[in-house]
Protein backbone atom coordinates (compact mmCIF):
# COMPACT_ATOMS: atom_id res chain seq x y z
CA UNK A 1 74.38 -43.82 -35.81
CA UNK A 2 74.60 -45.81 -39.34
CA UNK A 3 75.24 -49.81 -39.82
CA UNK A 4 74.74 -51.48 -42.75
CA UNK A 5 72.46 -54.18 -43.34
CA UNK A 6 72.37 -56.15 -46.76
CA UNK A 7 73.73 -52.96 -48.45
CA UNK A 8 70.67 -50.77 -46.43
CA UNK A 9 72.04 -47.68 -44.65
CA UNK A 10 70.15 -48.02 -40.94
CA UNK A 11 69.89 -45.43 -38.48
CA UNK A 12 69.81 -45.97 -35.08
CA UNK A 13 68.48 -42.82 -34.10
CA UNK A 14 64.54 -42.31 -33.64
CA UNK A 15 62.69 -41.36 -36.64
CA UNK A 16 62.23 -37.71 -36.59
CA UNK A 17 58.56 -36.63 -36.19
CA UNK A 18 58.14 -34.34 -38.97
CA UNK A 19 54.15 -33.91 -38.01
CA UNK A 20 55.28 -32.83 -34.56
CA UNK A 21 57.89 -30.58 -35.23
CA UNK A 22 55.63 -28.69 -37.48
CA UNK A 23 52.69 -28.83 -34.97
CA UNK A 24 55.38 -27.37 -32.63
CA UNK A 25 56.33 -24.76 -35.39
CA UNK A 26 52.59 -23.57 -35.59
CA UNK A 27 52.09 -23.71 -31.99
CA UNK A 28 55.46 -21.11 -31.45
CA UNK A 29 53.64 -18.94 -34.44
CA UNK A 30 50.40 -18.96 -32.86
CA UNK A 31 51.67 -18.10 -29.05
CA UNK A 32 54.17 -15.17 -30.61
CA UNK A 33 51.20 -13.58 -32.83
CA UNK A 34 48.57 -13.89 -29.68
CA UNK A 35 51.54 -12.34 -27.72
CA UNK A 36 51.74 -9.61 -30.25
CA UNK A 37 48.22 -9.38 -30.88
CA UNK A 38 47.90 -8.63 -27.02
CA UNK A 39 49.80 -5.94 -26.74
CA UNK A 40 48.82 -4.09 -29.46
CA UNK A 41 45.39 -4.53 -27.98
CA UNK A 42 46.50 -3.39 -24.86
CA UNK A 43 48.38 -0.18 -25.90
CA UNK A 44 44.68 1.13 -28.13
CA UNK A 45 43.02 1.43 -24.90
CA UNK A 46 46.23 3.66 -23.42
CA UNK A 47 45.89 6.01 -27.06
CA UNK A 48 42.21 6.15 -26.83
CA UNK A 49 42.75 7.38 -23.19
CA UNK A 50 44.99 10.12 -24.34
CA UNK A 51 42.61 10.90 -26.86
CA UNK A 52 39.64 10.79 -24.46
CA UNK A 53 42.18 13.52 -22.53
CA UNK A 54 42.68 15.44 -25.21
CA UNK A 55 39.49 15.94 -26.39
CA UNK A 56 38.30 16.84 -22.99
CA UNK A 57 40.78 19.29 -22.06
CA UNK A 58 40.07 20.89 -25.57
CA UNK A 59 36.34 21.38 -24.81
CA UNK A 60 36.91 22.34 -21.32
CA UNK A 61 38.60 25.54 -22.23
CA UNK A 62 35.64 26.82 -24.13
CA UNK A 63 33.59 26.60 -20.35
CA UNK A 64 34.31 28.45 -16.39
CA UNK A 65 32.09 25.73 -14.85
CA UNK A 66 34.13 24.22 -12.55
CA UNK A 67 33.25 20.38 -11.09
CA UNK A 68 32.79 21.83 -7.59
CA UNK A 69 30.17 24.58 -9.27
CA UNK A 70 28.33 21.30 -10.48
CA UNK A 71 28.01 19.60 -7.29
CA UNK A 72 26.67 22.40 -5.98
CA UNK A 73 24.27 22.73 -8.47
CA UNK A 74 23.17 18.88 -8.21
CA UNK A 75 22.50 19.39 -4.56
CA UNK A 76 18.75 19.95 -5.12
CA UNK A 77 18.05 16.43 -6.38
CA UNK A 78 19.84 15.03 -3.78
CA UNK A 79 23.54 13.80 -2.42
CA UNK A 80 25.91 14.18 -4.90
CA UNK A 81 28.07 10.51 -4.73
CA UNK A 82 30.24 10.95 -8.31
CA UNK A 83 30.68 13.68 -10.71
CA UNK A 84 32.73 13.75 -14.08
CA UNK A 85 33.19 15.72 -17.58
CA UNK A 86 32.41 13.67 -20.29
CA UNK A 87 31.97 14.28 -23.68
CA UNK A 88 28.87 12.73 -25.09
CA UNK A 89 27.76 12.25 -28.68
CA UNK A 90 30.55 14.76 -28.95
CA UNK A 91 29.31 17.24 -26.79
CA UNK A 92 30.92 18.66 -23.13
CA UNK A 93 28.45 17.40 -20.49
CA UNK A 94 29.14 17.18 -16.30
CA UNK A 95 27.53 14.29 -14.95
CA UNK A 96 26.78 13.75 -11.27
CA UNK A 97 25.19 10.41 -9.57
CA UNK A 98 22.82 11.76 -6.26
CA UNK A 99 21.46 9.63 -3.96
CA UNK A 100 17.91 10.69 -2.13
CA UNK A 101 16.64 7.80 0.16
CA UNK A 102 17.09 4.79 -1.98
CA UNK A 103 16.64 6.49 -5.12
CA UNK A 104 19.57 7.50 -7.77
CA UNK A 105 19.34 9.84 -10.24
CA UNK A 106 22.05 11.08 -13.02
CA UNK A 107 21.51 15.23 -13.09
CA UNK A 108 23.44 16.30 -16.72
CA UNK A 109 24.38 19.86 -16.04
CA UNK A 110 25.03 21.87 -18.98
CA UNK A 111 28.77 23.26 -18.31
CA UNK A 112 28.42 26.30 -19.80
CA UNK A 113 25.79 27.86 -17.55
CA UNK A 114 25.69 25.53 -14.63
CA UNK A 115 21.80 24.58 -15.25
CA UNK A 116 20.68 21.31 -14.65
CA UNK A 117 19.35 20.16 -17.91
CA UNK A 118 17.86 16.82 -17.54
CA UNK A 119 17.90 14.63 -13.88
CA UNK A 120 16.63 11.08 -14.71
CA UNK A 121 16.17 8.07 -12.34
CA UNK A 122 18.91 5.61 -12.83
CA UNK A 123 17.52 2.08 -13.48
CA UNK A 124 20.66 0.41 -15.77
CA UNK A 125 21.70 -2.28 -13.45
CA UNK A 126 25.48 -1.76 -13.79
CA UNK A 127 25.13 2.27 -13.77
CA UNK A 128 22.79 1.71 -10.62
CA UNK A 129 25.60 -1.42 -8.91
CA UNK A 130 27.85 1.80 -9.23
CA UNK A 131 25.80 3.84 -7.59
CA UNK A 132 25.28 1.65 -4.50
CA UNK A 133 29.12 1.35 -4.09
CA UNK A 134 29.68 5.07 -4.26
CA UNK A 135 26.49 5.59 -1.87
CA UNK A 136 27.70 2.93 0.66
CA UNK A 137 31.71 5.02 0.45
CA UNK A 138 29.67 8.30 1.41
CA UNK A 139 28.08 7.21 4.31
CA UNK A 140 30.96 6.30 5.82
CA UNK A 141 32.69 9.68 4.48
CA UNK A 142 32.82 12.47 6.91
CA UNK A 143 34.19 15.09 4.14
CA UNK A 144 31.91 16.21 1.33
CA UNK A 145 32.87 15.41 -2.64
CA UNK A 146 33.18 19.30 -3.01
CA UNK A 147 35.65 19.41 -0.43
CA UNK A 148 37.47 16.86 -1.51
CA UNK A 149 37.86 18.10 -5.32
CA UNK A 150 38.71 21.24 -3.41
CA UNK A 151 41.61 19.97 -1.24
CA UNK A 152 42.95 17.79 -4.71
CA UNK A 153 43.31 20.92 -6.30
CA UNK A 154 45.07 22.97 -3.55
CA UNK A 155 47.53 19.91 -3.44
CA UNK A 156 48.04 20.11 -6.92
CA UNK A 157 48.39 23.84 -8.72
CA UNK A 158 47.37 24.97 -11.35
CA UNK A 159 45.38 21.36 -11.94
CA UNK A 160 41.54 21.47 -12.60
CA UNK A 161 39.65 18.65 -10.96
CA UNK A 162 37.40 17.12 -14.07
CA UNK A 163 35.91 13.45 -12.13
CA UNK A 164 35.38 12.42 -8.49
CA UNK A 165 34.37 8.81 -7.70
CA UNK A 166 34.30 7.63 -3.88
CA UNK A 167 35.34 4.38 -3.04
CA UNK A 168 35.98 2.07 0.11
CA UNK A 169 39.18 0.60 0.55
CA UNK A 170 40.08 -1.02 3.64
CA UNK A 171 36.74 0.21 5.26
CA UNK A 172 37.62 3.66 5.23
CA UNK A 173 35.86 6.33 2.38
CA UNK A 174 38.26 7.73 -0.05
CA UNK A 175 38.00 9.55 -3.24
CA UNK A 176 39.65 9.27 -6.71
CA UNK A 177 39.83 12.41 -8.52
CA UNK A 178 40.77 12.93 -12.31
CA UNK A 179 42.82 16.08 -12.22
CA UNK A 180 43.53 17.97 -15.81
CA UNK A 181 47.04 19.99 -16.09
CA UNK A 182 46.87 21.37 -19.89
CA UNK A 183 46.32 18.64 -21.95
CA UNK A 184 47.98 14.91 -19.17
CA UNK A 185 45.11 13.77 -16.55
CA UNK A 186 46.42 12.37 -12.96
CA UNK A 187 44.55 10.69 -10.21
CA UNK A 188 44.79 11.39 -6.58
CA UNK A 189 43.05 9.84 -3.66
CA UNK A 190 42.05 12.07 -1.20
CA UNK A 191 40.56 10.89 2.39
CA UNK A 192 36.92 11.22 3.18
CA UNK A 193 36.61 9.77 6.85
């Protein structure tokens, strides 16, 4: 609204904050490129999974050592309470967590003959927080890892189980396992009590 004072145009309507609109302006930007930002960040760690997959099921053809065949094999040095393919410093390596008395220790089997190459105490305090948690899931459990990877892949053809990691949920033992069909990875839960 104009009225005219002494030949002055005057508006009646509140000064527009210029300051404040463009505060608002950069505030919009900043929310839509964190927003953006985001989800690009959230779809590298989806790639870098399928990559992780890839990779793996690439080197896996190159061995017959099957998860269950490494469990086994870990036995000696103690329970076996996780067990997963990994590649490491670009290398194939199975990994299994035992537990003997209060002790852990990480036994690296060499995949393609099945020997234990190295078994080393755990003493990192996440890898050994881990290893409490999957201890304190198997003795509840009244089924065996290696049964377990054995039952996922009888429920799922032609699938080769790759990681096992027992958890509790709800007080009762179950098991995730990472099952590889050609070159896509699944997880199952399988019961262990």
């Amino acid at each position: 609204m104009l009225s005219s004072v002494g030949g002055c145009a005057i508006s009646a309507e509140r000064p527009r904050n210029v300051k404040g609109a463009t505060m608002s302006r950069v505030l919009k930007l900043l929310v839509l490129v964190a927003i953006v930002g985001l989800s690009s960040a959230a779809a590298l760690p989806a790639q870098a999974q399928d990559e992780d997959v890839a990779a793996l099921a690439a080197a896996l053809k190159e061995t017959k050592l099957t998860l269950q065949e490494g469990i086994k094999a870990a036995e000696r040095e103690g329970q076996p309470i996780s067990a997963q393919f990994e590649i490491d410093d670009g290398k194939l390596r199975l990994s299994i967590y035992t537990n003997k008395g209060e002790d852990f220790t990480e036994v690296i089997t060499d995949p393609t003959s099945g020997a234990i190459v190295t078994a080393e105490k755990i003493i990192d305090s996440d890898d050994l927080s881990d290893a409490a948690d999957q201890k304190a899931a198997m003795e509840k459990a009244t089924v065996s890892l290696l049964a377990a990877a054995v039952t996922a892949e009888k429920e799922n053809p032609g699938s080769r189980a790759v990681g096992i990691f027992p958890d509790l949920r709800d007080g009762h033992a179950v098991a995730e396992v990472t099952l590889l069909l050609g070159e896509s990875a699944k997880k199952v839960t399988e019961k262990l009590d």
